[in-house]
Protein backbone atom coordinates (compact mmCIF):
# COMPACT_ATOMS: atom_id res chain seq x y z
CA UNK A 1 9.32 -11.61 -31.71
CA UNK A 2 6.66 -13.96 -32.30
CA UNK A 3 2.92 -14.17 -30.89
CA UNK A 4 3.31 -15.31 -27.05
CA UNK A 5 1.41 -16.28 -24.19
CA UNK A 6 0.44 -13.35 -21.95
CA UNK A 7 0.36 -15.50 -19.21
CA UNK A 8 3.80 -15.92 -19.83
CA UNK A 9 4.63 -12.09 -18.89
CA UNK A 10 5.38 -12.64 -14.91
CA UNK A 11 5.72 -9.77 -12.57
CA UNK A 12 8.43 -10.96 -9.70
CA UNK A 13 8.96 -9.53 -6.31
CA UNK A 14 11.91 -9.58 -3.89
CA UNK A 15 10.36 -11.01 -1.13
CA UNK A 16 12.88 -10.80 1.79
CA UNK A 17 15.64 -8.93 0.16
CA UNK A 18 18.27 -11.95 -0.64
CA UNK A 19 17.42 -11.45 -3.81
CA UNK A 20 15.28 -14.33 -4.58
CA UNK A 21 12.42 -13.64 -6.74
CA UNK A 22 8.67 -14.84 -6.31
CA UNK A 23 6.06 -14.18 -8.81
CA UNK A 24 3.04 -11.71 -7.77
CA UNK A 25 0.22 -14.85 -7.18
CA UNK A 26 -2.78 -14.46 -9.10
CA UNK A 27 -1.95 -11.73 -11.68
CA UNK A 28 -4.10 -11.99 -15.23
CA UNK A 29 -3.10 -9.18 -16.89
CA UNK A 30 -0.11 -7.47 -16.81
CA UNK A 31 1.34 -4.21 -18.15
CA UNK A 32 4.63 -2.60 -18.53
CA UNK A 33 5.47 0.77 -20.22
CA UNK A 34 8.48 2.78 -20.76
CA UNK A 35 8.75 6.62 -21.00
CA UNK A 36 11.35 9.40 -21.57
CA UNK A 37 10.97 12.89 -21.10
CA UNK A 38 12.71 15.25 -23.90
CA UNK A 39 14.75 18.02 -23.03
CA UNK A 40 14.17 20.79 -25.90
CA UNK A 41 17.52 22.40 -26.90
CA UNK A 42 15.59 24.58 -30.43
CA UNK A 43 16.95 27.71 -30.76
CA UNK A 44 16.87 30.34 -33.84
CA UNK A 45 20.10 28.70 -35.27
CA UNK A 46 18.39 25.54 -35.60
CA UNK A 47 18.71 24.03 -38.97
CA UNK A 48 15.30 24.81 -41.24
CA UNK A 49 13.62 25.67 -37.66
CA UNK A 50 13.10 21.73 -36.52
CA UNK A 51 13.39 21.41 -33.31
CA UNK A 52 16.26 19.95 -31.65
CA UNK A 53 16.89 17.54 -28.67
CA UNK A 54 19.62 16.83 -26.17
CA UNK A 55 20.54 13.07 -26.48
CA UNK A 56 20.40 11.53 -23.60
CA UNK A 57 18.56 13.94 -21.21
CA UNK A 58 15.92 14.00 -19.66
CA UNK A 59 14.00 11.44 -16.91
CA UNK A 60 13.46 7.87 -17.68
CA UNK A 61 10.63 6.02 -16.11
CA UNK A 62 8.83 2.70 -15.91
CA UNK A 63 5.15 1.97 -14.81
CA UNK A 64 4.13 -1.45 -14.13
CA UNK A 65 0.34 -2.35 -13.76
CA UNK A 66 -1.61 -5.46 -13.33
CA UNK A 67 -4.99 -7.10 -11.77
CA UNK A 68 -5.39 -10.85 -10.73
CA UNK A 69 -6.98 -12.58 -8.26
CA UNK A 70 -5.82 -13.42 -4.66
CA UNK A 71 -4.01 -16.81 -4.40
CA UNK A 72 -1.30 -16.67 -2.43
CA UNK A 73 -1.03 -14.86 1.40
CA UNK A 74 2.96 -14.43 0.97
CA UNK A 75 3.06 -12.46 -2.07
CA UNK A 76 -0.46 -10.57 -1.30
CA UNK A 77 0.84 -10.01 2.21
CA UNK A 78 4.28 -8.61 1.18
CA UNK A 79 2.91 -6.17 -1.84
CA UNK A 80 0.60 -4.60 0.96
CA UNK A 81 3.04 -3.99 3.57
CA UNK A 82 5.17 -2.82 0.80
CA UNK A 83 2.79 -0.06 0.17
CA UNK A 84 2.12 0.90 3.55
CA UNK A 85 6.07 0.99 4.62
CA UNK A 86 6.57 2.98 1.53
CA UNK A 87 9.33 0.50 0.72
CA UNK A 88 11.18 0.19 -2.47
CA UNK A 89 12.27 -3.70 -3.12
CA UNK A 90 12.94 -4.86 -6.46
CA UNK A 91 11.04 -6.35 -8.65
CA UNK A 92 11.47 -8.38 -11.91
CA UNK A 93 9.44 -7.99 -15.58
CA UNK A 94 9.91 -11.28 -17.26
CA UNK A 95 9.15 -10.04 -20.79
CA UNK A 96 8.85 -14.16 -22.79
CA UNK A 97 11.52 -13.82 -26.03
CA UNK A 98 12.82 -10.44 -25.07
CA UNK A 99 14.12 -9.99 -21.58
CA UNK A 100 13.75 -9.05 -17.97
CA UNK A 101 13.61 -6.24 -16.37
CA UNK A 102 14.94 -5.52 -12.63
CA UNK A 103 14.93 -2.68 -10.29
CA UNK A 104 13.43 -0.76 -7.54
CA UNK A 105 9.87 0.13 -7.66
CA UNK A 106 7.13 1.42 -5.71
CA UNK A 107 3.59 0.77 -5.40
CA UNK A 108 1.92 3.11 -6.06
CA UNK A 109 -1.85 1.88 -6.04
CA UNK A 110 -3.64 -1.36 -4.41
CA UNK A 111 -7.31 -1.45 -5.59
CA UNK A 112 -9.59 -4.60 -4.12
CA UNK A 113 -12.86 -5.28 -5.80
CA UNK A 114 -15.15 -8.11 -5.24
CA UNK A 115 -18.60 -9.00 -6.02
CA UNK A 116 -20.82 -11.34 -3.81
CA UNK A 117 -21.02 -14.32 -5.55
CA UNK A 118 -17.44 -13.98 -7.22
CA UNK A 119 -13.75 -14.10 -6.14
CA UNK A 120 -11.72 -10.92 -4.45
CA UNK A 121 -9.72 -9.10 -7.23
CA UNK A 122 -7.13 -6.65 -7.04
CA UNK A 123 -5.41 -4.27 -8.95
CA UNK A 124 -1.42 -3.18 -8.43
CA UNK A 125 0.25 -0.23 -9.87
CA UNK A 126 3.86 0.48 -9.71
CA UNK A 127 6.33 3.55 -10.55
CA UNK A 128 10.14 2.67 -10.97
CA UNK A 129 12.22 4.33 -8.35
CA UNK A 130 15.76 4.04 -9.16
CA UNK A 131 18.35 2.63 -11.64
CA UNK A 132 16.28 -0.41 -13.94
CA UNK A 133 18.93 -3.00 -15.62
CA UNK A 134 17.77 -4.97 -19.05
CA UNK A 135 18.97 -9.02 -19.45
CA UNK A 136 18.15 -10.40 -22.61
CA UNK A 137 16.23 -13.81 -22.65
């Protein structure tokens, strides 16, 4: 994968659940990471005393962050009542020249920041909740 636009990683929101997708208005930065927790099967048998893992175990997860500015009342409107109602819509990662990924996900954090002679900001966190599926682009 080449060098790409960062602008070009979008975080998308279910809006109404119908399944149409609207990007999160006014993100600048944007962050996705993966993790896996091990499950440690090492006993005294184990070959030269390296320790062993069970393919395929263990919890799979997926945190989303990003911060922005506000732009659009749908989108900011939505992602707070989200977080109040506890919901858990999906949401789309549009990773440019490697894929998207979609699945349910709760936020987990709303931060708003603002300064007195500068625009609102906010910052979004969000924790996957549920099964996340991988299209390549």
């Amino acid at each position: 994968m080449g060098a790409q636009n960062g602008k070009d990683l979008l975080v998308k929101i279910d809006l109404t659940g119908d399944g149409q997708f609207a990007t999160v208005a006014g993100l600048r930065a944007t962050r996705i990471s993966f993790n896996a927790e091990t499950v440690d099967v090492t006993s005294l048998e184990s070959q030269g005393g390296w320790r062993e893992l069970l393919a395929g175990a263990g919890v799979k997860s997926a945190a989303i962050s990003g911060s922005g500015v506000f732009r659009d009342a749908n989108t900011d409107e939505r992602a707070r009542q989200i977080f109040f109602d506890g919901a858990l819509p999906r949401f789309q990662v549009v990773v440019p020249s490697f894929g998207i990924i979609e699945g349910p996900f709760q936020i987990t954090a709303i931060e708003y920041a603002g300064s007195h002679n500068g625009e609102a900001t906010y910052e979004l966190s969000l924790a996957s909740a549920g099964v996340l599926t991988f299209t390549v682009l």
